[in-house]
Protein backbone atom coordinates (compact mmCIF):
# COMPACT_ATOMS: atom_id res chain seq x y z
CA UNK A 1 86.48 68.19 180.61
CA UNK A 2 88.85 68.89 177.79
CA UNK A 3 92.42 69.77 178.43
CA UNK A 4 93.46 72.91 176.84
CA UNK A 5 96.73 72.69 174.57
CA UNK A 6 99.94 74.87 175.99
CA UNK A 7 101.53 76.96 173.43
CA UNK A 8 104.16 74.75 172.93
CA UNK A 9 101.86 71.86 172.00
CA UNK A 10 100.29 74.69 169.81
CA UNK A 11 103.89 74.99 168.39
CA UNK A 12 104.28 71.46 167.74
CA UNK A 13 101.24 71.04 165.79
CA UNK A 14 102.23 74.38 163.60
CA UNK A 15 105.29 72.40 162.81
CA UNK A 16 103.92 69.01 161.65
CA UNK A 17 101.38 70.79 159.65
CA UNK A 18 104.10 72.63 158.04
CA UNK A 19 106.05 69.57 157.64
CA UNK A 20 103.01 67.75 156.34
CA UNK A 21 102.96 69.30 153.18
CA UNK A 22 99.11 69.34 153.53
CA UNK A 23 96.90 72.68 153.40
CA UNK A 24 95.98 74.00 157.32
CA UNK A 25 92.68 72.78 155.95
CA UNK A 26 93.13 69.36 155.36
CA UNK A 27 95.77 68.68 157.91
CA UNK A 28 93.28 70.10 159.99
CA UNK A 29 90.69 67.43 159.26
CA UNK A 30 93.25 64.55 159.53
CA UNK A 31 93.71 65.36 163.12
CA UNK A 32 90.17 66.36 164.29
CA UNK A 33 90.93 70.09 165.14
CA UNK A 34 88.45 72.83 164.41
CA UNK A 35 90.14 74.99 161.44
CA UNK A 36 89.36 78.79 162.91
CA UNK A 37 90.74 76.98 166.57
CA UNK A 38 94.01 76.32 164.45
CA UNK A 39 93.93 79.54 162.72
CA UNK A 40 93.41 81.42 165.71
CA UNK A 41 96.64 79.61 167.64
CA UNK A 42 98.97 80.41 164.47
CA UNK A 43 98.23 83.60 164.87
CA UNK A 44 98.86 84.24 168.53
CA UNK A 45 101.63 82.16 168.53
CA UNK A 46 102.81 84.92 165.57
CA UNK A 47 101.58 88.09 167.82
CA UNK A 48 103.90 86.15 171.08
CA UNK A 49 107.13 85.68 168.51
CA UNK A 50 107.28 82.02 168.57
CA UNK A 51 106.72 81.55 164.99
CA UNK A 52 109.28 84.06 163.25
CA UNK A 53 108.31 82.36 159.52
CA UNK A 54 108.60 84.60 156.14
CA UNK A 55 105.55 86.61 155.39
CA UNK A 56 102.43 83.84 154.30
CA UNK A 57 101.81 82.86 150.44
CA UNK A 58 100.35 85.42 147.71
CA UNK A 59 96.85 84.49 148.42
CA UNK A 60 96.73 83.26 151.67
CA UNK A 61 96.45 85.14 155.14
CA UNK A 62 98.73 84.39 157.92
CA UNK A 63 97.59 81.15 159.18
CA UNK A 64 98.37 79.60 155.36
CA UNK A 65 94.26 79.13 154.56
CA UNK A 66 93.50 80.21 151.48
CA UNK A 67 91.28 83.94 152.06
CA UNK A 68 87.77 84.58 150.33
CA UNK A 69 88.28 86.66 147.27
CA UNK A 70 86.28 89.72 147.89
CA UNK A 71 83.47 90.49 146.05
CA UNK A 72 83.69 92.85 143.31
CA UNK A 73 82.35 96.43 144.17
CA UNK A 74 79.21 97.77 141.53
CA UNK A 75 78.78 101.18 141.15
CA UNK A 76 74.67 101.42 141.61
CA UNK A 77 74.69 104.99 142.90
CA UNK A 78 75.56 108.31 140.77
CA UNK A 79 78.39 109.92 141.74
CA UNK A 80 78.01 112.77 144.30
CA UNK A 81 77.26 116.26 142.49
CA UNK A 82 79.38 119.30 143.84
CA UNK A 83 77.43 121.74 145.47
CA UNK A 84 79.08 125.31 145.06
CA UNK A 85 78.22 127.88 147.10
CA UNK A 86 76.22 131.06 145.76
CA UNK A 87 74.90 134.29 146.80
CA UNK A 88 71.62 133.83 149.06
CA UNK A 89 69.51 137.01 149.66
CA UNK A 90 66.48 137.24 151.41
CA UNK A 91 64.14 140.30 150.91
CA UNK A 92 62.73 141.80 154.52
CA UNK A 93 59.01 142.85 152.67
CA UNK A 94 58.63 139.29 151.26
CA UNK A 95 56.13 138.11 152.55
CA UNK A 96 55.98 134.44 151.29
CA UNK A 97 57.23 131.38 152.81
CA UNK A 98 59.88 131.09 150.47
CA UNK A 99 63.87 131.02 152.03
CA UNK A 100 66.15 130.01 149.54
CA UNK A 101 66.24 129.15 145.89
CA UNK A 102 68.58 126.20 144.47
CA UNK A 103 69.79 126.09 140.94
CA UNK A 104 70.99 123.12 139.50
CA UNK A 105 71.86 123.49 135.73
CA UNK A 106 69.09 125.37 134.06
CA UNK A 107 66.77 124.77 136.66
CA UNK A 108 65.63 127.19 139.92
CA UNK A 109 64.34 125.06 142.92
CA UNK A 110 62.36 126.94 145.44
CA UNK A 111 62.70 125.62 149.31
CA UNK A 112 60.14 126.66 151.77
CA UNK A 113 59.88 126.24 155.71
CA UNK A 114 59.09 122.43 156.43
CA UNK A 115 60.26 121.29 152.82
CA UNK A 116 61.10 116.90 153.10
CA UNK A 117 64.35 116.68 152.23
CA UNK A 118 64.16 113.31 151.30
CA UNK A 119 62.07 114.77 148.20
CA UNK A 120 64.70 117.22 147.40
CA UNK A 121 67.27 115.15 147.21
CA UNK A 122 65.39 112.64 144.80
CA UNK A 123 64.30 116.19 142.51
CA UNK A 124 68.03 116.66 142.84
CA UNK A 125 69.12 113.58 141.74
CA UNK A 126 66.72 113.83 138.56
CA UNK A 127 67.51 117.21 137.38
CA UNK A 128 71.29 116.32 137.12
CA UNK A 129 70.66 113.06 135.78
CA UNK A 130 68.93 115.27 132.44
């Protein structure tokens, strides 16, 4: 069974890493501990007050590892298109399916009952595209 470390062993090997000069990383490896284990401890022992250090390096998160740089964010989709409200009327003596028209630019789209709006959204997309 392995013995769990107290949080002032914890403490003590915060303070030798520190000491060490090494990155959490390597110091890590040296003495055969498990870098999100050491990671983890850093940060509770931050959360609990017993490690009262200045804010962590530009680039690094709180346990002193150097953080993934995020990847960069591609804009793939079109941009939303603003829907303004018009005036909808509906004439009583029609007598075809029809229940609203949409204009979008130049161009009237009729919607009937039971209409996919997957579809519409694509015919959408393609009309403000031109």
């Amino acid at each position: 069974m392995i013995a769990r470390r107290t949080n002032e062993e914890w403490l003590v090997l915060y303070e030798q890493q520190r000491a060490s000069g090494m990155t959490v990383k390597d110091w890590c490896e040296t003495k055969g501990i498990k870098l999100p284990t050491m990671a983890d401890r850093i940060t509770r022992l931050r959360k609990m007050g017993l490690i009262k250090d200045s804010k962590p390096t530009r680039g690094k998160n709180s346990t002193g590892v150097k953080e993934k740089e995020k990847p960069k964010q591609t804009k793939s989709r079109k941009p939303w298109v603003e829907v303004k409200p018009a005036a909808v009327t509906f004439n009583d003596n029609d007598t075809s399916d029809e229940n609203i028209s949409v204009l979008i630019g130049d161009y009237k789209i009729k919607i009937r009952k039971g209409f996919e709006p997957e579809v519409l959204m694509e015919v959408c997309r393609v009309l403000v595209a031109l």
